[in-house]
Protein backbone atom coordinates (compact mmCIF):
# COMPACT_ATOMS: atom_id res chain seq x y z
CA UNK A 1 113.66 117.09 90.98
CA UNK A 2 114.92 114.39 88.53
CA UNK A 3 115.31 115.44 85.36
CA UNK A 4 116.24 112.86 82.85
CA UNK A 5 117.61 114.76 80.12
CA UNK A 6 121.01 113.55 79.52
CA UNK A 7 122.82 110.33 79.49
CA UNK A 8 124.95 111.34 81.53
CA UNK A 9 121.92 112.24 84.35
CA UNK A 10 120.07 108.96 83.53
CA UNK A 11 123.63 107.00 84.20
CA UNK A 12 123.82 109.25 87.08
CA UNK A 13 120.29 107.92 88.62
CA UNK A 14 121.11 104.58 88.18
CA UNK A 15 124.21 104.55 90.00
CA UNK A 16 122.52 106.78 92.32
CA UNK A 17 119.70 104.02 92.79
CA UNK A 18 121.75 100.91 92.92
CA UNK A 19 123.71 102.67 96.05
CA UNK A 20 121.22 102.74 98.60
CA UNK A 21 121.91 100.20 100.59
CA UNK A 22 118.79 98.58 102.33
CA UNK A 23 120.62 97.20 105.67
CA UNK A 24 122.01 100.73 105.90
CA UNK A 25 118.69 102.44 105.86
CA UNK A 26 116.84 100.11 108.20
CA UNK A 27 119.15 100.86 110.59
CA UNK A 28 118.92 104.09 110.41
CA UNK A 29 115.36 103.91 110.91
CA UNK A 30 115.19 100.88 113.60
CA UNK A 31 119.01 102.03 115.71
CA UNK A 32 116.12 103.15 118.41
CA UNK A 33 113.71 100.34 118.14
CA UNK A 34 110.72 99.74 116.35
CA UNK A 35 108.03 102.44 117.76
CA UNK A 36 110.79 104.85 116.50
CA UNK A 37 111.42 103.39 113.49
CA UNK A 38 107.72 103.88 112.73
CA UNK A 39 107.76 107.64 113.14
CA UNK A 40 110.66 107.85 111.76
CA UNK A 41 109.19 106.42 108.53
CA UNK A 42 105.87 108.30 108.82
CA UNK A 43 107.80 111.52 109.15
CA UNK A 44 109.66 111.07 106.30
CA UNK A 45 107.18 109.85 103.92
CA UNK A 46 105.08 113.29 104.85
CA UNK A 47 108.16 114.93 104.31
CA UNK A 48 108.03 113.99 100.71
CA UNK A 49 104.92 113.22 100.34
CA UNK A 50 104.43 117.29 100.61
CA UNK A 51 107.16 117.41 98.14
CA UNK A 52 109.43 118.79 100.09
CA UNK A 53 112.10 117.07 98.16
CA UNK A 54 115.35 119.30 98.52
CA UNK A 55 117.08 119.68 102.07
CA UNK A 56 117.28 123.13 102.78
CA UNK A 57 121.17 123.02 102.70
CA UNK A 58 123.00 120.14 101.65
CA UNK A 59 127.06 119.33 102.73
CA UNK A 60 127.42 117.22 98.89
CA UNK A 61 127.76 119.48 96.21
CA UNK A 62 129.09 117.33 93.95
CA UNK A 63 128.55 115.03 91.31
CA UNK A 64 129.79 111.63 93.12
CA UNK A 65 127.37 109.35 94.96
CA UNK A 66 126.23 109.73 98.19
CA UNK A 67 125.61 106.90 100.82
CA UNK A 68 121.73 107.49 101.49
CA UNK A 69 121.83 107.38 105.30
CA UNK A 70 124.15 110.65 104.58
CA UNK A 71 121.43 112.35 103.32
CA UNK A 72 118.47 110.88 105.92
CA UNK A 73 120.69 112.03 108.92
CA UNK A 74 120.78 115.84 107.30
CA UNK A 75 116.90 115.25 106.56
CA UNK A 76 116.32 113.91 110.69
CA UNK A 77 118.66 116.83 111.85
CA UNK A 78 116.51 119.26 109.93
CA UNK A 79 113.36 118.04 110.78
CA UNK A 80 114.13 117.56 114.49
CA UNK A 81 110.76 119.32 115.23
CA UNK A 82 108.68 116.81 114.08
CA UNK A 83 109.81 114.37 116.53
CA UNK A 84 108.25 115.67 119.27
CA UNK A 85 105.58 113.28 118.84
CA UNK A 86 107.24 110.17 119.72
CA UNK A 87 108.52 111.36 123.13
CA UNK A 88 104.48 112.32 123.59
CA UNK A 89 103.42 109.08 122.46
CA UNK A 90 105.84 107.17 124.42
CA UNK A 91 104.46 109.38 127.79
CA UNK A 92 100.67 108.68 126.89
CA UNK A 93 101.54 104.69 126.76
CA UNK A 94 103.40 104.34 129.88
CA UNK A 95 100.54 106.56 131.67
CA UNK A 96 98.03 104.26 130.26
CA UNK A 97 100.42 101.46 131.37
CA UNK A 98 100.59 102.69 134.94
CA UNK A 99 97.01 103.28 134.98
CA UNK A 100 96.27 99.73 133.46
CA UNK A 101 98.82 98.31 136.61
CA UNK A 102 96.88 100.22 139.11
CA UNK A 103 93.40 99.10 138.11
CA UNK A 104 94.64 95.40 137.67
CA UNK A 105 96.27 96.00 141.30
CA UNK A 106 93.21 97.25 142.95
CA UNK A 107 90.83 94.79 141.07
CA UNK A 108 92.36 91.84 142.68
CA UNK A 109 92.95 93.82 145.89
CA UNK A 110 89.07 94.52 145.95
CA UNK A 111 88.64 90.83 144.74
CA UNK A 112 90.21 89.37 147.64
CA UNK A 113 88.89 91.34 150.53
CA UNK A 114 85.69 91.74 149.56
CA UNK A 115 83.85 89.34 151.54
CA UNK A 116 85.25 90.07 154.62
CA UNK A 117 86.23 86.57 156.91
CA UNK A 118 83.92 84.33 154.45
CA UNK A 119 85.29 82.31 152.01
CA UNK A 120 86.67 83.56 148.65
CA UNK A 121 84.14 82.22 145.97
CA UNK A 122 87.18 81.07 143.22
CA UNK A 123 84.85 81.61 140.29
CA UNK A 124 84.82 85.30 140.79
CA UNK A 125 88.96 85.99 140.38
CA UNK A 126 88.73 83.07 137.77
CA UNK A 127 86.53 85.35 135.37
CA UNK A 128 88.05 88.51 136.27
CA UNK A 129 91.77 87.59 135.71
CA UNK A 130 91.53 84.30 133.64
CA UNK A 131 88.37 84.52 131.44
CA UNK A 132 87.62 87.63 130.56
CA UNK A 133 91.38 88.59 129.34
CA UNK A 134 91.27 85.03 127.48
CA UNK A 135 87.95 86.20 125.21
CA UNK A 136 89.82 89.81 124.94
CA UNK A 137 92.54 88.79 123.68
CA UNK A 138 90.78 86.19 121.37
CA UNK A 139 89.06 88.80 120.38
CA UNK A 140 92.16 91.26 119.75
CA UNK A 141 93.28 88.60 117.38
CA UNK A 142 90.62 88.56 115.53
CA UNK A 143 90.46 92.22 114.87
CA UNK A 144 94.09 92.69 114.43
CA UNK A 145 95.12 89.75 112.45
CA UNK A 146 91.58 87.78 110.59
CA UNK A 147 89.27 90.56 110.83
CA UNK A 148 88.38 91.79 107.02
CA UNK A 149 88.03 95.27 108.25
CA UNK A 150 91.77 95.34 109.84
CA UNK A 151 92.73 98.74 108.26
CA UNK A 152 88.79 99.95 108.55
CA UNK A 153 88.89 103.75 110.27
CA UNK A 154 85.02 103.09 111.18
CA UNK A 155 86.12 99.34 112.49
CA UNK A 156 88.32 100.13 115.17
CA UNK A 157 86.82 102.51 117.44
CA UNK A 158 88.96 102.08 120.11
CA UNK A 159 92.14 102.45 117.94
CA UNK A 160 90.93 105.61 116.67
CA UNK A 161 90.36 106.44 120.27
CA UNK A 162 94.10 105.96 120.66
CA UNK A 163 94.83 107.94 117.83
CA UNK A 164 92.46 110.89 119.03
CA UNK A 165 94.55 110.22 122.60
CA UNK A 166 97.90 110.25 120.88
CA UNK A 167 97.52 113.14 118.47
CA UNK A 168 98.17 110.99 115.47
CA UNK A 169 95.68 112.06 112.89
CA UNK A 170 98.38 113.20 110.74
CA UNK A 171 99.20 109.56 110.00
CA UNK A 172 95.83 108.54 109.21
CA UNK A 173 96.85 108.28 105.42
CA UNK A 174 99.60 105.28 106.61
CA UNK A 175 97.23 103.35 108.36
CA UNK A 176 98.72 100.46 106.88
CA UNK A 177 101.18 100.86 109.07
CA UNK A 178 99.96 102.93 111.95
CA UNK A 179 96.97 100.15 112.79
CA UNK A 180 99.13 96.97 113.15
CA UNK A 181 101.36 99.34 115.42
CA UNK A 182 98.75 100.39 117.47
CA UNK A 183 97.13 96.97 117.84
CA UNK A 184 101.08 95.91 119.50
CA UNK A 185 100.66 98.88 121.98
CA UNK A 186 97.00 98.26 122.95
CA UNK A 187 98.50 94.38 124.31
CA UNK A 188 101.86 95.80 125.87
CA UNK A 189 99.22 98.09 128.06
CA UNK A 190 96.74 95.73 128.31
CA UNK A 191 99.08 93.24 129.66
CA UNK A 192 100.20 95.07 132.77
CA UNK A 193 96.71 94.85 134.20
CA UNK A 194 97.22 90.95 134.61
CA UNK A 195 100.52 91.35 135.52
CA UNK A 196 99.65 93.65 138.49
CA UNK A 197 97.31 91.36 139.55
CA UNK A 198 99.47 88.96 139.80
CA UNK A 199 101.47 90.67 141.73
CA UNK A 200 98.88 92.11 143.74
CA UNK A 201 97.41 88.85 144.85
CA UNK A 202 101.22 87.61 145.98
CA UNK A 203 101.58 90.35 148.04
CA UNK A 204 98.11 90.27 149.88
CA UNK A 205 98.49 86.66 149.82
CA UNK A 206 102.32 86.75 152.14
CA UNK A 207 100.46 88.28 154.70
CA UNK A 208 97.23 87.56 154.92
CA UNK A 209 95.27 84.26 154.71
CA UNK A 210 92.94 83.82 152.49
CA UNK A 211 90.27 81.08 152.04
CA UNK A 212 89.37 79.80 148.77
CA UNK A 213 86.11 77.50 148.31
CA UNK A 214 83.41 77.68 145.50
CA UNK A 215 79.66 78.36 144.68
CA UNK A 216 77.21 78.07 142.08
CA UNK A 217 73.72 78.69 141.33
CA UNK A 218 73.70 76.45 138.11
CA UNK A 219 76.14 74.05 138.86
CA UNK A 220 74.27 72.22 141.37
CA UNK A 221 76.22 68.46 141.75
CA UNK A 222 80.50 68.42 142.94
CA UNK A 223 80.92 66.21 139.76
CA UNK A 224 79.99 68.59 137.14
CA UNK A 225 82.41 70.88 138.84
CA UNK A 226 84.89 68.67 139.38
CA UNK A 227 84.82 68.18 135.18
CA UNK A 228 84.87 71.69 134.48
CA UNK A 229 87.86 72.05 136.75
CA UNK A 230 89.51 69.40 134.56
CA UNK A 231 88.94 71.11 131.63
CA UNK A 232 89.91 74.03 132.87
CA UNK A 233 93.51 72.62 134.89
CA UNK A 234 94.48 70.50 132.03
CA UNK A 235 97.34 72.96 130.37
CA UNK A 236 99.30 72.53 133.61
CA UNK A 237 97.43 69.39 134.93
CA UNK A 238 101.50 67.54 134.48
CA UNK A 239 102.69 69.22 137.00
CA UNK A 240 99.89 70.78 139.52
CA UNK A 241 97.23 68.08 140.54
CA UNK A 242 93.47 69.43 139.18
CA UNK A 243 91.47 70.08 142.51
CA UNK A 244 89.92 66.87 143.34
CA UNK A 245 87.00 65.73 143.95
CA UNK A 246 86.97 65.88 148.06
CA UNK A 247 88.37 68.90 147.85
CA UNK A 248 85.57 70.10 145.68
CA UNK A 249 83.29 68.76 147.79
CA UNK A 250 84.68 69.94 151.12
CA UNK A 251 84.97 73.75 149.78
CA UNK A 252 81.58 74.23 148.59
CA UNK A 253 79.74 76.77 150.69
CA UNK A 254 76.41 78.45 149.66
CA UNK A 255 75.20 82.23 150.79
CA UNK A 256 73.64 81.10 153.86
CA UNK A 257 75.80 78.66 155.29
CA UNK A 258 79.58 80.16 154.14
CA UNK A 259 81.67 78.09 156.37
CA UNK A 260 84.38 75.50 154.96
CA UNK A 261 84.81 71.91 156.17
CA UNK A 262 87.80 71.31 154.49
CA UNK A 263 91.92 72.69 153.54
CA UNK A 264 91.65 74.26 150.10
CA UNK A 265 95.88 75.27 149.54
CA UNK A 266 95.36 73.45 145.70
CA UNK A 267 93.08 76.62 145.21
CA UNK A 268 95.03 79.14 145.28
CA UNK A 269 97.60 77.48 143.16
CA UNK A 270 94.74 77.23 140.49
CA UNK A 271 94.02 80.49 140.55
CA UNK A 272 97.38 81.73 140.01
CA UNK A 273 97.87 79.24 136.95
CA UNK A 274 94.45 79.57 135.27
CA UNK A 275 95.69 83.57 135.74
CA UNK A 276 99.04 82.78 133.88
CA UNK A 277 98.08 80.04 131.75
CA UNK A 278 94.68 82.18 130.32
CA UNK A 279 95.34 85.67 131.20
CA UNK A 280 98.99 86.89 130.64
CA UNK A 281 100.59 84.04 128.58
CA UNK A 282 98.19 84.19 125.35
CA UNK A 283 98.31 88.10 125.59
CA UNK A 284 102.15 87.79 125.63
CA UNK A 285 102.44 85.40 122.83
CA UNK A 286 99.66 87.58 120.50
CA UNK A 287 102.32 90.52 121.52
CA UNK A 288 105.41 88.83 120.30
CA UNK A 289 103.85 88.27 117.45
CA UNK A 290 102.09 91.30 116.55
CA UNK A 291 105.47 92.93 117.24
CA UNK A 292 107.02 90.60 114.90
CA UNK A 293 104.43 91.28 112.21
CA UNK A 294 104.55 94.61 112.68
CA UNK A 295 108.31 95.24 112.29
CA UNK A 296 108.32 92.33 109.41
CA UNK A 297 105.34 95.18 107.58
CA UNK A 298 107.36 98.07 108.67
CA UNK A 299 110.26 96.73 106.93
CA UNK A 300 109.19 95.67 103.82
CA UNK A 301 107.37 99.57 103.64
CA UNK A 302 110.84 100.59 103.59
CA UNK A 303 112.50 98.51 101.39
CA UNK A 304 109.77 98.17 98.49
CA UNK A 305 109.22 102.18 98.40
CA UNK A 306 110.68 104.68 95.95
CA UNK A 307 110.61 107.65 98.65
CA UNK A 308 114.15 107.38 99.84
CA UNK A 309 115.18 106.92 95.91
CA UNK A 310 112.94 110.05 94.95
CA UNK A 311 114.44 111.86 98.04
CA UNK A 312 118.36 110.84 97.35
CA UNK A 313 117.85 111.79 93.97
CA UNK A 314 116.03 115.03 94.36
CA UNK A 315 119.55 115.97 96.21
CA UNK A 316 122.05 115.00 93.74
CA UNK A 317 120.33 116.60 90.96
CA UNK A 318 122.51 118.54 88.45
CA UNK A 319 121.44 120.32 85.66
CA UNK A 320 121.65 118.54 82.42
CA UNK A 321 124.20 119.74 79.77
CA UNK A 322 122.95 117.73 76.83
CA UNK A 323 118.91 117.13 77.09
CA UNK A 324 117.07 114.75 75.25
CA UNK A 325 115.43 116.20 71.59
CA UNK A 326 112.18 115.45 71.69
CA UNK A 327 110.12 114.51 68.73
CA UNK A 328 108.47 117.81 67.65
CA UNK A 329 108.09 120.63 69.75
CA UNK A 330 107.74 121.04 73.23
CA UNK A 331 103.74 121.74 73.34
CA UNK A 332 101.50 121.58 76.37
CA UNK A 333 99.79 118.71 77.09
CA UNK A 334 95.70 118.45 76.18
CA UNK A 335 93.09 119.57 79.35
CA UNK A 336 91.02 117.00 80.70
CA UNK A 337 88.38 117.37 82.76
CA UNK A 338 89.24 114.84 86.35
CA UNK A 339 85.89 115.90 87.95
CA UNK A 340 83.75 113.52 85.33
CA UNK A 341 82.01 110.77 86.32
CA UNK A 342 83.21 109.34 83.26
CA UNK A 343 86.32 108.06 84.35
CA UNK A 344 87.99 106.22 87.23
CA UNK A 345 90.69 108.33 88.81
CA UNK A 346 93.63 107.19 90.23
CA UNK A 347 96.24 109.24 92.64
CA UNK A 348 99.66 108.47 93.03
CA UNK A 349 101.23 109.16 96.01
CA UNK A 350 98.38 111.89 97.05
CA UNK A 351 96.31 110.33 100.52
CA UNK A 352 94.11 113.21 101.03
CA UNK A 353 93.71 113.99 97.07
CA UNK A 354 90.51 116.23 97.16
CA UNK A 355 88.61 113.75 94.57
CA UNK A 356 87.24 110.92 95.19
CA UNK A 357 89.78 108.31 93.42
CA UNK A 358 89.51 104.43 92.99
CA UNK A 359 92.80 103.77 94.57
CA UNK A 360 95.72 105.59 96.04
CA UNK A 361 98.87 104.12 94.61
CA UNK A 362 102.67 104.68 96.16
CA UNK A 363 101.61 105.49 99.49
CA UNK A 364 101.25 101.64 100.76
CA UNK A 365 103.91 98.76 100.69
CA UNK A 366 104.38 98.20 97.50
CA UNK A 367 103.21 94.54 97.87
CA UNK A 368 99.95 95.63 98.60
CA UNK A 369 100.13 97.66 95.42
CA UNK A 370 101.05 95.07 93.25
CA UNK A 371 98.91 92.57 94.76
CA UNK A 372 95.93 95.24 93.97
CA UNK A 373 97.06 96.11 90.51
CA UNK A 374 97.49 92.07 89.84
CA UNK A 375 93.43 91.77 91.37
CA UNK A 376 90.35 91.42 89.55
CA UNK A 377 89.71 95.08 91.34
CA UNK A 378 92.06 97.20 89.01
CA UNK A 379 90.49 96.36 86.03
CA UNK A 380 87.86 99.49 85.61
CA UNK A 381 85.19 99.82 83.22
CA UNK A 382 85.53 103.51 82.30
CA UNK A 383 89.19 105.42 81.24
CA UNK A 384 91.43 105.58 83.84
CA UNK A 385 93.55 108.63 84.90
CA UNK A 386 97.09 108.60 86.88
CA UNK A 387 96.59 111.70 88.66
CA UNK A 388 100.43 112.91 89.70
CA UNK A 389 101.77 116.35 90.90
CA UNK A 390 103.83 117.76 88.40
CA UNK A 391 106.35 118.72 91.14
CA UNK A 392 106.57 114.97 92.50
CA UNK A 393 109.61 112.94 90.74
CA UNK A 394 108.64 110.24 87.67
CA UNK A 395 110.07 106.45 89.78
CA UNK A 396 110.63 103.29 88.60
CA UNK A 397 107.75 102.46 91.04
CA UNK A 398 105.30 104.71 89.60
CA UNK A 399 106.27 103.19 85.85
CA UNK A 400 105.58 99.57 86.99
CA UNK A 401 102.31 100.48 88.46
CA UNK A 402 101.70 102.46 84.96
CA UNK A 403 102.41 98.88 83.25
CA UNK A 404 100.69 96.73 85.27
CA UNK A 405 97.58 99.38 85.00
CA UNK A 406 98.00 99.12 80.90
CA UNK A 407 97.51 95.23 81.32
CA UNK A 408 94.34 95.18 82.70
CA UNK A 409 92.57 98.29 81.57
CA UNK A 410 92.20 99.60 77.60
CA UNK A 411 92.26 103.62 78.33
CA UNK A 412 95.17 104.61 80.98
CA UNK A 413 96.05 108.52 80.63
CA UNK A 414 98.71 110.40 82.93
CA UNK A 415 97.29 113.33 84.18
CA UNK A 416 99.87 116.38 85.81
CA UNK A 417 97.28 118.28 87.81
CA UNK A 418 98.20 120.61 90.96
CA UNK A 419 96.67 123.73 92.18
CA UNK A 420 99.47 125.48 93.02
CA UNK A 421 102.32 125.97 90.56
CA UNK A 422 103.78 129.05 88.34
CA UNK A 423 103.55 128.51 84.75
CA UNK A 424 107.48 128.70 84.40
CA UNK A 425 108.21 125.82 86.70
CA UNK A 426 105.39 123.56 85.37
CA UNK A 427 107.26 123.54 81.99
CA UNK A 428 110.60 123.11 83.73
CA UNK A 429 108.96 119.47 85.10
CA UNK A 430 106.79 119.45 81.86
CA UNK A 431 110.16 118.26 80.29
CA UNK A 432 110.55 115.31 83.21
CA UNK A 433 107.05 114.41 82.65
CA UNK A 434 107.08 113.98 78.62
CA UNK A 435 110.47 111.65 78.58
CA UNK A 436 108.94 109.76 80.97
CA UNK A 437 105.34 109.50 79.15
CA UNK A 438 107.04 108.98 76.00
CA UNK A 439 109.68 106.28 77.36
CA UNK A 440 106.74 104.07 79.07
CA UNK A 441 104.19 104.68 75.81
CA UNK A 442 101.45 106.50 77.94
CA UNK A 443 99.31 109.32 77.24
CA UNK A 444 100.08 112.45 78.93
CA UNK A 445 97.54 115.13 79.65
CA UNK A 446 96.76 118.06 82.16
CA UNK A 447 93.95 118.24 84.57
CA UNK A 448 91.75 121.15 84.66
């Protein structure tokens, strides 16, 4: 609990603030890799996001500053518990990756032996393993990177799926970061399903002989086929030939006559490019950089919120032996009513706030924040009210959104409203909440 009372105190948050070091916490966060960095993060932000502020014992007692990773390692070794999700998580996704390999493995299996002695129609492994993965993962880019409904709950079925699958409903409020994470996972499984093909045709293919040849109902001349092939070949066309023409023409077959005139080797090597070049290399490159924008998000989550100052402060706190006189006496602030249709409510740092609010502020990066509060979409027609918990810990953060707010809207009111609190401990952070209202030139009120 900050409580800024004191010269001395507000010198002591400042030099308390300008000693977390950001390469120092990221590695904390990321020594394990990214997936762990993640719920690392997500752990801790619920951690004080439920205002669960002070550790339950801390080793500093006093008064000197504290590296902040000092005080995150006490925080992971107390909260061990909660970790028990990421060894689930990482189970569920290598199941789903075996499962993926098997299927991919059987597919081309099944592909392959199908017909028996007859010739292998190419256009069948072609759309399986090159195709249809192309258009997925066109259309995994689309939905994870262009798509306006990127962070949409009701937009991403199968993510939610995932989520369902993964027990990870508890981080529904950080889908910000949770989405873009899961999008990287679904194309690190996804990928071993052309992978295992792969590897299932080379296999089948050592010892067994397999005849490649071609046949269409509505491609009915070689030379249309021998265009699309071109098409198709021309990524790799430098350094394996395109089939040609006679060879086109010497491995067409039809269903009633299924025998093949001519050698088709330049098929198979087709196959197994078109399967590379279409099915595993764009998934690999959209994983790389999902990863990378996922990790480049994660980070900039870390650095640009006022958690880990809120939490390093909450456990250097000291009472203050010379507070601040405030003009007047120390009076409680006027009721308002937040269930009114006659203002626009906004929470800070409170996902699942029971109201219906125009925007939830503090829980996001902070770019996205800013870039909100800087919109045409923060400025509101009807008085707008800060809704905070009178037990959460007045930021620097929460002030600039307070300012930028003030800039594009004529009525903005802080409102302290909780459900649960004793009357002696609200004035206690009454005191907090007044310097800080008075110091940025904002109303203060409590919600009824």
């Amino acid at each position: 609990m900050l409580c800024p009372h004191s010269d001395q105190n507000r010198q002591h948050t400042v030099i308390m603030a300008s000693i977390l070091s950001s390469k120092a916490v990221l590695q904390f966060f990321f020594r394990d890799g990214a997936t762990a960095a993640l719920f690392r993060w997500l752990n801790f932000r619920l951690f004080v996001g439920q205002q669960q502020l002070k550790l339950a014992a801390s080793e500093h007692t006093d008064s000197q500053p504290t590296s902040a990773t000092t005080y995150l390692i006490q925080w992971e070794q107390q909260a061990a518990s909660t970790f028990s999700v990421l060894k689930t998580t990482r189970w569920v996704l290598l199941m789903l990756s075996l499962l993926m390999a098997f299927i991919g493995f059987g597919a081309m299996a099944g592909v392959l032996n199908y017909s028996g002695n007859q010739p292998i129609n190419v256009w069948i492994p072609l759309a399986l393993f090159a195709f249809i993965p192309f258009g997925l993962t066109l259309s995994s880019f689309y939905f994870s990177v262009l798509s306006p409904a990127e962070q949409s709950e009701h937009g991403h079925p199968f993510l939610m799926m995932l989520v369902k699958k993964l027990k990870l409903r508890a981080f529904l409020p950080y889908k910000n970061l949770l989405f873009p994470w899961l999008f990287w996972q679904a194309q690190k499984v996804a990928i071993f399903f052309s992978l295992a093909a792969l590897l299932s045709f080379f296999l089948l293919a050592t010892f067994q002989d397999y005849q490649f040849g071609w046949s269409s109902t509505l491609i009915t001349d070689n030379a249309t086929m021998t265009r699309i092939m071109r098409v198709i070949t021309w990524p790799w066309h430098w350094f394996i030939a395109s089939p040609s023409a006679e060879l086109i023409s010497d491995t067409r077959f039809s269903a009633l006559n299924a025998t093949l005139s001519g050698v088709n080797e330049n098929w198979w090597l087709t196959l197994v490019m078109a399967i590379m070049v279409y099915g595993i290399l764009p998934r690999f490159l959209l994983t790389l950089f999902l990863r990378k924008r996922f990790v480049n998000k994660l980070k900039r989550n870390i650095s640009g919120s006022g958690d880990i100052e809120q939490f390093v402060v909450a456990q250097t706190h000291q009472a203050s032996h010379n507070p601040i006189q405030f003009d007047g006496q120390l009076e409680l602030p006027d009721r308002v009513s937040i269930d009114d249709s006659k203002v626009d409510l906004i929470s800070w740092q409170q996902p699942g706030f029971p109201l219906p609010v125009v925007k939830n502020l503090g829980t996001c990066d902070w770019h996205e924040d800013e870039q909100w509060l800087m919109s045409a979409a923060s400025h509101l027609v009807k008085p707008v009210l800060v809704i905070v918990d009178p037990v959460q810990t007045p930021t620097g953060e929460l002030a600039d959104c307070i300012d930028l707010l003030k800039q594009n809207n004529v009525s903005v009111s802080l409102v302290l409203y909780t459900n649960e609190i004793e009357e002696k401990r609200f004035v206690q952070q009454l005191k907090s909440w007044q310097y800080f209202a008075q110091r940025h030139h904002i109303d203060l009120k409590r919600g009824g």
